[in-house]
PDB file of N, CA and C in Angstrom:
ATOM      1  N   UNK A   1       0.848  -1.186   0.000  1.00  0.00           N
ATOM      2  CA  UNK A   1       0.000   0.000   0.000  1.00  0.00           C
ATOM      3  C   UNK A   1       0.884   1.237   0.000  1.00  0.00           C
ATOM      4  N   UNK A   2       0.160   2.048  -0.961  1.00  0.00           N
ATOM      5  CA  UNK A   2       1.641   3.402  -0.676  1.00  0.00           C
ATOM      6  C   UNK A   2       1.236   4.601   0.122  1.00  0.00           C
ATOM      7  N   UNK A   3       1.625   5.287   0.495  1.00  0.00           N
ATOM      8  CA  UNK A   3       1.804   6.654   1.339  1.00  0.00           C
ATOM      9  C   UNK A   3       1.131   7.514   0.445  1.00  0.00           C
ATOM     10  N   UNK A   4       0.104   8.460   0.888  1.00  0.00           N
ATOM     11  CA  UNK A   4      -0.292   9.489   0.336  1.00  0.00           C
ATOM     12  C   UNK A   4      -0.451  10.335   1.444  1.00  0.00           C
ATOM     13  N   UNK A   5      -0.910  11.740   0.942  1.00  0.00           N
ATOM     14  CA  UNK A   5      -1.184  12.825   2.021  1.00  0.00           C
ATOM     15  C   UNK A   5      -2.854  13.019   1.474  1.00  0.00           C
ATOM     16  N   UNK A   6      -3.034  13.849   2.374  1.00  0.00           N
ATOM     17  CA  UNK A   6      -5.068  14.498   1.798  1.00  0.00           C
ATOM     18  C   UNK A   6      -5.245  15.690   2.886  1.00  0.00           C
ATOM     19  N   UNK A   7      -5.584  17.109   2.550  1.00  0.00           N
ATOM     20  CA  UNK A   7      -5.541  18.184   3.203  1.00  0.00           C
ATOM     21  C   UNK A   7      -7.537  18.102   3.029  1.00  0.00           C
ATOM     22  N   UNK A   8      -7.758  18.141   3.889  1.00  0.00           N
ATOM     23  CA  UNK A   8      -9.424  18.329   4.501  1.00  0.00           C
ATOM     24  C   UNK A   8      -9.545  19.415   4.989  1.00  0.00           C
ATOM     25  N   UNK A   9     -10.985  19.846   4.589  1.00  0.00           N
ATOM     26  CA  UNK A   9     -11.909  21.215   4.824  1.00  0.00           C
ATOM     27  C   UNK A   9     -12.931  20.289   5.494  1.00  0.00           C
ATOM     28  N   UNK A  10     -13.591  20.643   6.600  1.00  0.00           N
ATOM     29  CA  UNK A  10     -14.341  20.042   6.985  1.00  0.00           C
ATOM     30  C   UNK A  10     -15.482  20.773   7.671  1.00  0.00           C
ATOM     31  N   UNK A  11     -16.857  20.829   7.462  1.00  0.00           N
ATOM     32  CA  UNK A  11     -17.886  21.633   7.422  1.00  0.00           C
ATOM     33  C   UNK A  11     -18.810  21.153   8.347  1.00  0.00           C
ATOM     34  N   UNK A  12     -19.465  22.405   9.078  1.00  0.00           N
ATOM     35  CA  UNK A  12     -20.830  22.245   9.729  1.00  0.00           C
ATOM     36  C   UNK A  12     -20.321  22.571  11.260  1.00  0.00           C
ATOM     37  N   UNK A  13     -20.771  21.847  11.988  1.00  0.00           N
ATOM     38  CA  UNK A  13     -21.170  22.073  13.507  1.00  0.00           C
ATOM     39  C   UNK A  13     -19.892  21.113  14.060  1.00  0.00           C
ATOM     40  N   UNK A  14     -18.618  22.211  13.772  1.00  0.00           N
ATOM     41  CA  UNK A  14     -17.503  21.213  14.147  1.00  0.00           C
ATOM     42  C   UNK A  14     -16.450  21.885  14.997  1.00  0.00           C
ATOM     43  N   UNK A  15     -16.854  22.807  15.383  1.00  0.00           N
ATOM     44  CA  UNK A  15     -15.915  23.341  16.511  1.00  0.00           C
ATOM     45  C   UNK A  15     -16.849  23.800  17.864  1.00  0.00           C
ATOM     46  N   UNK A  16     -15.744  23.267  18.682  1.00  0.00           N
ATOM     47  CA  UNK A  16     -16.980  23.831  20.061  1.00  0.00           C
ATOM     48  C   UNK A  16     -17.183  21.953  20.506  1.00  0.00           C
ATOM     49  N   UNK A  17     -17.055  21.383  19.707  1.00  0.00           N
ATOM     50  CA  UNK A  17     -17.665  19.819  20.136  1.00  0.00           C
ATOM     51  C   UNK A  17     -16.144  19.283  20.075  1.00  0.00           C
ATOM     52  N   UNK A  18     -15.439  19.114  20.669  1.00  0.00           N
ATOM     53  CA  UNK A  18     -14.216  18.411  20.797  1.00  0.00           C
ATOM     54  C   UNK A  18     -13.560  17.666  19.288  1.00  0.00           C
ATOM     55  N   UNK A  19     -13.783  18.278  18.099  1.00  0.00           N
ATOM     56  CA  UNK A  19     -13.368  17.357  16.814  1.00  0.00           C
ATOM     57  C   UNK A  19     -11.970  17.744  16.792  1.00  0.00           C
ATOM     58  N   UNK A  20     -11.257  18.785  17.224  1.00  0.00           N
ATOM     59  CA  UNK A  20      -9.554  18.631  17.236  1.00  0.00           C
ATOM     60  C   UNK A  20      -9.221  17.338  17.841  1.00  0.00           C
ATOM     61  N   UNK A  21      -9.297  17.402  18.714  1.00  0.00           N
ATOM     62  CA  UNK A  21      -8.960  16.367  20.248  1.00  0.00           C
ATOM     63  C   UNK A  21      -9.576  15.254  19.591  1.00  0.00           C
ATOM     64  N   UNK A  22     -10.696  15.050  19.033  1.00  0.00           N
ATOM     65  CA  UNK A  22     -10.956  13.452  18.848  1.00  0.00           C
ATOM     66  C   UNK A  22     -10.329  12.935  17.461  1.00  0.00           C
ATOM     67  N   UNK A  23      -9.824  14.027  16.377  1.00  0.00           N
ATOM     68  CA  UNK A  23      -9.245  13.928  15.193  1.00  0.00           C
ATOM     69  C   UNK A  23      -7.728  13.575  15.327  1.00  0.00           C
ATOM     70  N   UNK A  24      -7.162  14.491  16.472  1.00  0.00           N
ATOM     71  CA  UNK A  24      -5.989  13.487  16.975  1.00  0.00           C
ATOM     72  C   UNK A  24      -6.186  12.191  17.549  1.00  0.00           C
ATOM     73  N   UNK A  25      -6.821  11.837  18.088  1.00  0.00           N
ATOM     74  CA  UNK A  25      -6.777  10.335  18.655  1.00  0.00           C
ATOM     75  C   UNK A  25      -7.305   9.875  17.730  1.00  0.00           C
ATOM     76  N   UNK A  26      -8.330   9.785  16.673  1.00  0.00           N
ATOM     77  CA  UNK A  26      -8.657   8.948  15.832  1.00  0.00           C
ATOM     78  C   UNK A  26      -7.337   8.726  14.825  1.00  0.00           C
ATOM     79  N   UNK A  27      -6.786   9.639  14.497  1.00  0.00           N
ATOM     80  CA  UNK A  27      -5.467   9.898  13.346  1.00  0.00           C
ATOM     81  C   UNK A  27      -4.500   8.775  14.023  1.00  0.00           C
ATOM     82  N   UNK A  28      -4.114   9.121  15.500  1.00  0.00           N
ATOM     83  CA  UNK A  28      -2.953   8.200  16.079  1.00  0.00           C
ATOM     84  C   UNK A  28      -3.307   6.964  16.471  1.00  0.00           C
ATOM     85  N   UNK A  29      -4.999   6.705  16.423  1.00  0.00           N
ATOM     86  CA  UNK A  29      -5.596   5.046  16.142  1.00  0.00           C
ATOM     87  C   UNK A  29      -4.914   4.236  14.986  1.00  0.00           C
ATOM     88  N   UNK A  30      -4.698   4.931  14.060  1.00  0.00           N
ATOM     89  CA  UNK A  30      -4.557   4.850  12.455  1.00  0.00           C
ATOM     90  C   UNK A  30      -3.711   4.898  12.203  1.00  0.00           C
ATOM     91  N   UNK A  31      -2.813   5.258  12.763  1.00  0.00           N
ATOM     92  CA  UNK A  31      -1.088   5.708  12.691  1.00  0.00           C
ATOM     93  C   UNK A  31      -1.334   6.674  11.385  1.00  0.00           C
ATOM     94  N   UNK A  32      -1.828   7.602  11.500  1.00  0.00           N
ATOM     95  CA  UNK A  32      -2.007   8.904  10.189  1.00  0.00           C
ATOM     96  C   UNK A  32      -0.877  10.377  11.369  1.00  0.00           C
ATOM     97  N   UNK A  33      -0.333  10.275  10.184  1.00  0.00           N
ATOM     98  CA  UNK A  33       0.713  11.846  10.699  1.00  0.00           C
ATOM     99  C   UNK A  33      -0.241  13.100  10.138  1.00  0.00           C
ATOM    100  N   UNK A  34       0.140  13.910  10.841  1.00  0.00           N
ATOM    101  CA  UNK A  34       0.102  15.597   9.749  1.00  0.00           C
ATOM    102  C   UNK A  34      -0.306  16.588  11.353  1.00  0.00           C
ATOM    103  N   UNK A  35      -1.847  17.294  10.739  1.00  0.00           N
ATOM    104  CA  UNK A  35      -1.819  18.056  11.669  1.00  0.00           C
ATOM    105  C   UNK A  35      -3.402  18.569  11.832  1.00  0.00           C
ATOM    106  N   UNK A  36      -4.494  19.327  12.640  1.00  0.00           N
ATOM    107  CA  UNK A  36      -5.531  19.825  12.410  1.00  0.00           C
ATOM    108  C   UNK A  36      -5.612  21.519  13.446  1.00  0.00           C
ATOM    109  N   UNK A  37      -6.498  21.682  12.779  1.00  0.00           N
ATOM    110  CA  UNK A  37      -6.736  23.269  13.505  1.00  0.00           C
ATOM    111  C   UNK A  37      -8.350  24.029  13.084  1.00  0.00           C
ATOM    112  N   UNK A  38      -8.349  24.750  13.851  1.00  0.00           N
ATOM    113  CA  UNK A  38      -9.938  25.306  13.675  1.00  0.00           C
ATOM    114  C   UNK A  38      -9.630  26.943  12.449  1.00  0.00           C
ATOM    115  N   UNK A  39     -10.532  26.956  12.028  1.00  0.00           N
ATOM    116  CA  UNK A  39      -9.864  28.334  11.253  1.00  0.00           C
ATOM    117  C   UNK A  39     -11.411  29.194  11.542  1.00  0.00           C
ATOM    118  N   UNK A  40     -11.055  30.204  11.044  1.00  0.00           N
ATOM    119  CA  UNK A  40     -11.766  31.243  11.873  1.00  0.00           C
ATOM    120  C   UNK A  40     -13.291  31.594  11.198  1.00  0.00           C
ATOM    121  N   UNK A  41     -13.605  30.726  10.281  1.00  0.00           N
ATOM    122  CA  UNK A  41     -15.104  30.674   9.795  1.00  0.00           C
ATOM    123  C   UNK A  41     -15.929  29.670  10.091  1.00  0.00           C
ATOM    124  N   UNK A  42     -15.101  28.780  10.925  1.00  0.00           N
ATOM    125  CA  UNK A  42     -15.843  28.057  11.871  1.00  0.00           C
ATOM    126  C   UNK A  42     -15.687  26.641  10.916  1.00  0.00           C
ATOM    127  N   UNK A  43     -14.801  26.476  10.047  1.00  0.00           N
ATOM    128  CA  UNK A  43     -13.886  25.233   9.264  1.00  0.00           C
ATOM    129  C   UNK A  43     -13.153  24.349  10.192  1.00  0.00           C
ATOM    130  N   UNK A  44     -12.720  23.135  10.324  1.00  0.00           N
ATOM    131  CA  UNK A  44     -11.624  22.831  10.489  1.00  0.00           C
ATOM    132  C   UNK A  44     -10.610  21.861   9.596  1.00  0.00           C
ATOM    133  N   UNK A  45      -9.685  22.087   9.840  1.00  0.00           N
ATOM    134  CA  UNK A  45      -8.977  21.826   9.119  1.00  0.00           C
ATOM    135  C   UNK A  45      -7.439  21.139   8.885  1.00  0.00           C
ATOM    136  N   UNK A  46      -7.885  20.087   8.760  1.00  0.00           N
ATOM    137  CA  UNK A  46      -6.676  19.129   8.812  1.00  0.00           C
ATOM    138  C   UNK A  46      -5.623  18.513   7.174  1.00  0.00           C
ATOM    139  N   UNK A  47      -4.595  17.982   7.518  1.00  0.00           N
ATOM    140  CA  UNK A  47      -3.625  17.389   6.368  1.00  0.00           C
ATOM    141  C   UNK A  47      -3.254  16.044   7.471  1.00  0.00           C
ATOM    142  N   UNK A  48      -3.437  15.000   6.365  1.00  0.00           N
ATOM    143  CA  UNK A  48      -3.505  13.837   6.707  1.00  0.00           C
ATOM    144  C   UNK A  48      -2.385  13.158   6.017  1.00  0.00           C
ATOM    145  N   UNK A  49      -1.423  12.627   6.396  1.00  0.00           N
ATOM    146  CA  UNK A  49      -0.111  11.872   6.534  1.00  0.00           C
ATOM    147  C   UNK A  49       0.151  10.258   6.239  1.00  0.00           C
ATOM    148  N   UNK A  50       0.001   9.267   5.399  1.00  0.00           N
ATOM    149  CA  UNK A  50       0.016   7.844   5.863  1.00  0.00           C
ATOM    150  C   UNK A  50      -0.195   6.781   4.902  1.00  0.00           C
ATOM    151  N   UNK A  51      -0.211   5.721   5.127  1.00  0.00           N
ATOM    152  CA  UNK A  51      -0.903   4.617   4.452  1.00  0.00           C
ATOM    153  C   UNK A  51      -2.248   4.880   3.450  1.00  0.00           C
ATOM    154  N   UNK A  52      -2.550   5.174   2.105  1.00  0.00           N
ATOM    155  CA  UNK A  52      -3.390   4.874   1.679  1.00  0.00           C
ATOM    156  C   UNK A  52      -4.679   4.231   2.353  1.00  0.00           C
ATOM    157  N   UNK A  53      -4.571   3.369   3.044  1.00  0.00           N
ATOM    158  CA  UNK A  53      -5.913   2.892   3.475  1.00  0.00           C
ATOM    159  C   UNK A  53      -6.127   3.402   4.717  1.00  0.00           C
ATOM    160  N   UNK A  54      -5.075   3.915   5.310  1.00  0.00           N
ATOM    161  CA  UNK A  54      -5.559   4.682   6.767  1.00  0.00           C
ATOM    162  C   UNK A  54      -5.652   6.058   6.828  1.00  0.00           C
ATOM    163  N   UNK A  55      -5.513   6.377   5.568  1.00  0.00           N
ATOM    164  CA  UNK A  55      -5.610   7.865   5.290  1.00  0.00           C
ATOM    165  C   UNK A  55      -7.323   8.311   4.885  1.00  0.00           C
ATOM    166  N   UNK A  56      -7.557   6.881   4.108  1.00  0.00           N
ATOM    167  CA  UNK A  56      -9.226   7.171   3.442  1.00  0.00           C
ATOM    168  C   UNK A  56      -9.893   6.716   4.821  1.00  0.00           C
ATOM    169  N   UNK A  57      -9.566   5.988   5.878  1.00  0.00           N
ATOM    170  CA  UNK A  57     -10.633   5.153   6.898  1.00  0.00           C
ATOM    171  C   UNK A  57     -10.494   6.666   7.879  1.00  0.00           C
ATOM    172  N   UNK A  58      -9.136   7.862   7.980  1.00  0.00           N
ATOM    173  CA  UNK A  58      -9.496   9.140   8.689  1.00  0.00           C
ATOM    174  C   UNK A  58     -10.593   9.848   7.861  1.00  0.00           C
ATOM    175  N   UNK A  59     -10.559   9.820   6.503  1.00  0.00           N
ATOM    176  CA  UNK A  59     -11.547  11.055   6.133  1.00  0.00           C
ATOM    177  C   UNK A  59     -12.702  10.632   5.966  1.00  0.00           C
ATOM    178  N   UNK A  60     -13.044   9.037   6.076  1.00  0.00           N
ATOM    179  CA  UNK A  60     -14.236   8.647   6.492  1.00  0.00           C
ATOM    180  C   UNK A  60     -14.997   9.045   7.939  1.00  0.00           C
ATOM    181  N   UNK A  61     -13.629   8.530   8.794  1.00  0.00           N
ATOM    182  CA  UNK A  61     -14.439   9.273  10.358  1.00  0.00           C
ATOM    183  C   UNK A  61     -14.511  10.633  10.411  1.00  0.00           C
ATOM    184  N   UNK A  62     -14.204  11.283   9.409  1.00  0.00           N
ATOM    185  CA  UNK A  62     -13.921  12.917   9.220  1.00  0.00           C
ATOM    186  C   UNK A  62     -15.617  13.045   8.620  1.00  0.00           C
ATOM    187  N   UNK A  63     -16.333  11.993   8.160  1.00  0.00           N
ATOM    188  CA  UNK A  63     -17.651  12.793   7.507  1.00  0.00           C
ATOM    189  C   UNK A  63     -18.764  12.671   8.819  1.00  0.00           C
ATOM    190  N   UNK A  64     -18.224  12.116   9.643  1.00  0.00           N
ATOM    191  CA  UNK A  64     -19.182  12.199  11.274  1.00  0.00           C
ATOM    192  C   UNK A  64     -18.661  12.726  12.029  1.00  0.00           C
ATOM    193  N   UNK A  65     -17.213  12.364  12.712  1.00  0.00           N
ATOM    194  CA  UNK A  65     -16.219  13.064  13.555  1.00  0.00           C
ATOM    195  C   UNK A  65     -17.043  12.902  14.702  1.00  0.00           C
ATOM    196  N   UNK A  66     -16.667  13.687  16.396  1.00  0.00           N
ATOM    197  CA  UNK A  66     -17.435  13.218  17.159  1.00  0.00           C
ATOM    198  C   UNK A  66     -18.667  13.164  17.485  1.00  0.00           C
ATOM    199  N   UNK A  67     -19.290  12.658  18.461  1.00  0.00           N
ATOM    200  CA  UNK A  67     -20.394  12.447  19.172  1.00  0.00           C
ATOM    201  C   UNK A  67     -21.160  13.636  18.803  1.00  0.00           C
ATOM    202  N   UNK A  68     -21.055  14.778  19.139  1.00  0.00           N
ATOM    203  CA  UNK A  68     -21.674  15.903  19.032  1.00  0.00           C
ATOM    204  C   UNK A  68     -21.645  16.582  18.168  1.00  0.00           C
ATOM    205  N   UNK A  69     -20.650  16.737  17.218  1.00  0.00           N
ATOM    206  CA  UNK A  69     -20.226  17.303  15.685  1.00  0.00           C
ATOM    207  C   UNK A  69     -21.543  16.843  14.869  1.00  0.00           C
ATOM    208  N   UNK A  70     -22.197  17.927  13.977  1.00  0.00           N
ATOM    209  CA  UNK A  70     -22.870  17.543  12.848  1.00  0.00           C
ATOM    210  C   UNK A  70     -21.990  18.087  11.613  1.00  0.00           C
ATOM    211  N   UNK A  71     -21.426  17.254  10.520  1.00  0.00           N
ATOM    212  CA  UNK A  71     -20.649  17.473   9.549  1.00  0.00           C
ATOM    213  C   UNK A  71     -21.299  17.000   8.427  1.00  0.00           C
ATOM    214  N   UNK A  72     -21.562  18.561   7.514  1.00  0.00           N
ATOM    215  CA  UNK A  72     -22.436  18.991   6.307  1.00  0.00           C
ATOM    216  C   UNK A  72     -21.376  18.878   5.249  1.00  0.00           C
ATOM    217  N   UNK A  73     -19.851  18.980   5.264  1.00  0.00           N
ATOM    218  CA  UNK A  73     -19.232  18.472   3.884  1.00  0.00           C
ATOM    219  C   UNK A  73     -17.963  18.129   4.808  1.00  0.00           C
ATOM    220  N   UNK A  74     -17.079  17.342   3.810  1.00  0.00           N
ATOM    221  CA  UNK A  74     -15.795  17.369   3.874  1.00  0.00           C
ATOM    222  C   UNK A  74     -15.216  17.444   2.621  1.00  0.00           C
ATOM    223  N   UNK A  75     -14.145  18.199   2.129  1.00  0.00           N
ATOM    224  CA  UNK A  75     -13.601  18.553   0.925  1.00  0.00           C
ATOM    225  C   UNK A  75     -12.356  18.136   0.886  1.00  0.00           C
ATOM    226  N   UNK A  76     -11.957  17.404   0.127  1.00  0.00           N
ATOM    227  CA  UNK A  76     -10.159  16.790   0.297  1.00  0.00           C
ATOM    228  C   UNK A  76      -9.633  16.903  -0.823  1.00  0.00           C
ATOM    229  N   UNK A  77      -8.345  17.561  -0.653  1.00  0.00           N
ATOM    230  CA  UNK A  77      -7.542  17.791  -1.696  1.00  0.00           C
ATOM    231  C   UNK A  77      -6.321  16.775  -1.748  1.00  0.00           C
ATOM    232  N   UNK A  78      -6.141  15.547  -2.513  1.00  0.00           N
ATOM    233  CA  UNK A  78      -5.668  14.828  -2.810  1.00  0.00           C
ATOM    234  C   UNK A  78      -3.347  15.290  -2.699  1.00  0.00           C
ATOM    235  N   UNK A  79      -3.108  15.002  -1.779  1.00  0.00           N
ATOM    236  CA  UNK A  79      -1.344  15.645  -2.027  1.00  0.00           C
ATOM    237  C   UNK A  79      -0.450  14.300  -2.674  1.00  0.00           C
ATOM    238  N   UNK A  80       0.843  14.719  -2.491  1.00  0.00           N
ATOM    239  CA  UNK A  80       1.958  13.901  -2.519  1.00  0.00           C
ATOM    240  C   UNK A  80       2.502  13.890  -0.880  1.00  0.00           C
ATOM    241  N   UNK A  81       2.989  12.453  -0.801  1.00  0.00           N
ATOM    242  CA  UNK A  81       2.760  12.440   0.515  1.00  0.00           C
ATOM    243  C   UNK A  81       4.383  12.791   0.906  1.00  0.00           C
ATOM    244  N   UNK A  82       4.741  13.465   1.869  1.00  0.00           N
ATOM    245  CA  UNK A  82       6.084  14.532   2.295  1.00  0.00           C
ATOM    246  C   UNK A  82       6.951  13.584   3.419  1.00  0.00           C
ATOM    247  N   UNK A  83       6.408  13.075   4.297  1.00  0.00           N
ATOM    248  CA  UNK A  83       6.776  12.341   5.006  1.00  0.00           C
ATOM    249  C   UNK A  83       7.590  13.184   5.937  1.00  0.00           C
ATOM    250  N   UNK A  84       7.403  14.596   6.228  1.00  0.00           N
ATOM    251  CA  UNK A  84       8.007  14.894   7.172  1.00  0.00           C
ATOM    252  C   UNK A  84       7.486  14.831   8.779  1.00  0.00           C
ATOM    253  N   UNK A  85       5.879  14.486   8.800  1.00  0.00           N
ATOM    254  CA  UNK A  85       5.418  14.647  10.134  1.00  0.00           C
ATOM    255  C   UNK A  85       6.068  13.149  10.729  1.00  0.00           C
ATOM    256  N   UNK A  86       6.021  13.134  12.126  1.00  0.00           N
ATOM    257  CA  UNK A  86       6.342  12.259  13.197  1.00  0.00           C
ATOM    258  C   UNK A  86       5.080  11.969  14.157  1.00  0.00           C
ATOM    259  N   UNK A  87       4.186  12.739  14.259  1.00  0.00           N
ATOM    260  CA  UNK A  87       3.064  13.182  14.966  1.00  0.00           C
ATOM    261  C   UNK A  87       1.707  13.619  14.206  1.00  0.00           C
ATOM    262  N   UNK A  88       0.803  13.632  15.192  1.00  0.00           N
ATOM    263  CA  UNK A  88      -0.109  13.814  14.735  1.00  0.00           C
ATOM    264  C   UNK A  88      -0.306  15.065  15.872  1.00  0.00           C
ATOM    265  N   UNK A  89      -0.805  16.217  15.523  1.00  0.00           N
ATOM    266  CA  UNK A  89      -0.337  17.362  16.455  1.00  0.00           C
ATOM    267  C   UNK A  89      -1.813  18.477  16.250  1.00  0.00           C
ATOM    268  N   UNK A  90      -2.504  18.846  17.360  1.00  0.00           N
ATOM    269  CA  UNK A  90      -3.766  20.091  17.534  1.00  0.00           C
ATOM    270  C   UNK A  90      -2.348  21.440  16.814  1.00  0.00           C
ATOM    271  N   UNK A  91      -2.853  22.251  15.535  1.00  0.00           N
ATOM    272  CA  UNK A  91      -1.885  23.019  15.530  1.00  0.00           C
ATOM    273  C   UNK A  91      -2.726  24.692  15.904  1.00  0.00           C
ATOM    274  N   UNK A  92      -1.783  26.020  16.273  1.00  0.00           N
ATOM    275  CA  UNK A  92      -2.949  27.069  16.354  1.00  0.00           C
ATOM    276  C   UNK A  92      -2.626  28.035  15.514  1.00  0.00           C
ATOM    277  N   UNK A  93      -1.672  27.759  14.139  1.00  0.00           N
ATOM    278  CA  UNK A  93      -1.466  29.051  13.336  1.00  0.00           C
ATOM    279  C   UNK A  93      -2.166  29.317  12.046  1.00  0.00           C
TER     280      UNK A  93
END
């Protein structure tokens, strides 16, 4: 299986309900590197790091995300995968 990356936009009722915090632990379930963050229109927004098949099984849990999250799209932009993350990391810039 080969390594790809995937940068996600992820829409709806997703900040305020713990989806950073559960997007890291779901990512490091998966062994998926990269990174996520909230952006200021009320998006969040992650780049996903890994295995082909554990990269599509994150942006699957990315179209529910947690318990309380209601998520109206997710948008993924397909990368080349960089291999520089080590972590899977809440980022705030």
């Amino acid at each position: 299986m080969k390594n790809v990356g995937a940068h996600a936009l992820i829409e709806g009722r997703v900040q305020g309900v713990c989806f950073r915090m559960d997007t890291r632990r779901a990512a490091l379930e998966r062994n998926v590197m990269g990174w996520v963050r909230n952006l200021p229109d009320g998006r969040v927004e992650a780049l996903f790091e890994g295995k082909e098949s554990d990269v599509k099984s994150m942006l699957k849990w990315c179209e529910s995300g947690p318990v309380l999250a209601s998520v109206r799209k997710v948008t993924v932009d397909w990368r080349d995968y960089t291999g520089k993350f080590d972590s899977f990391e809440i980022v705030f810039w």
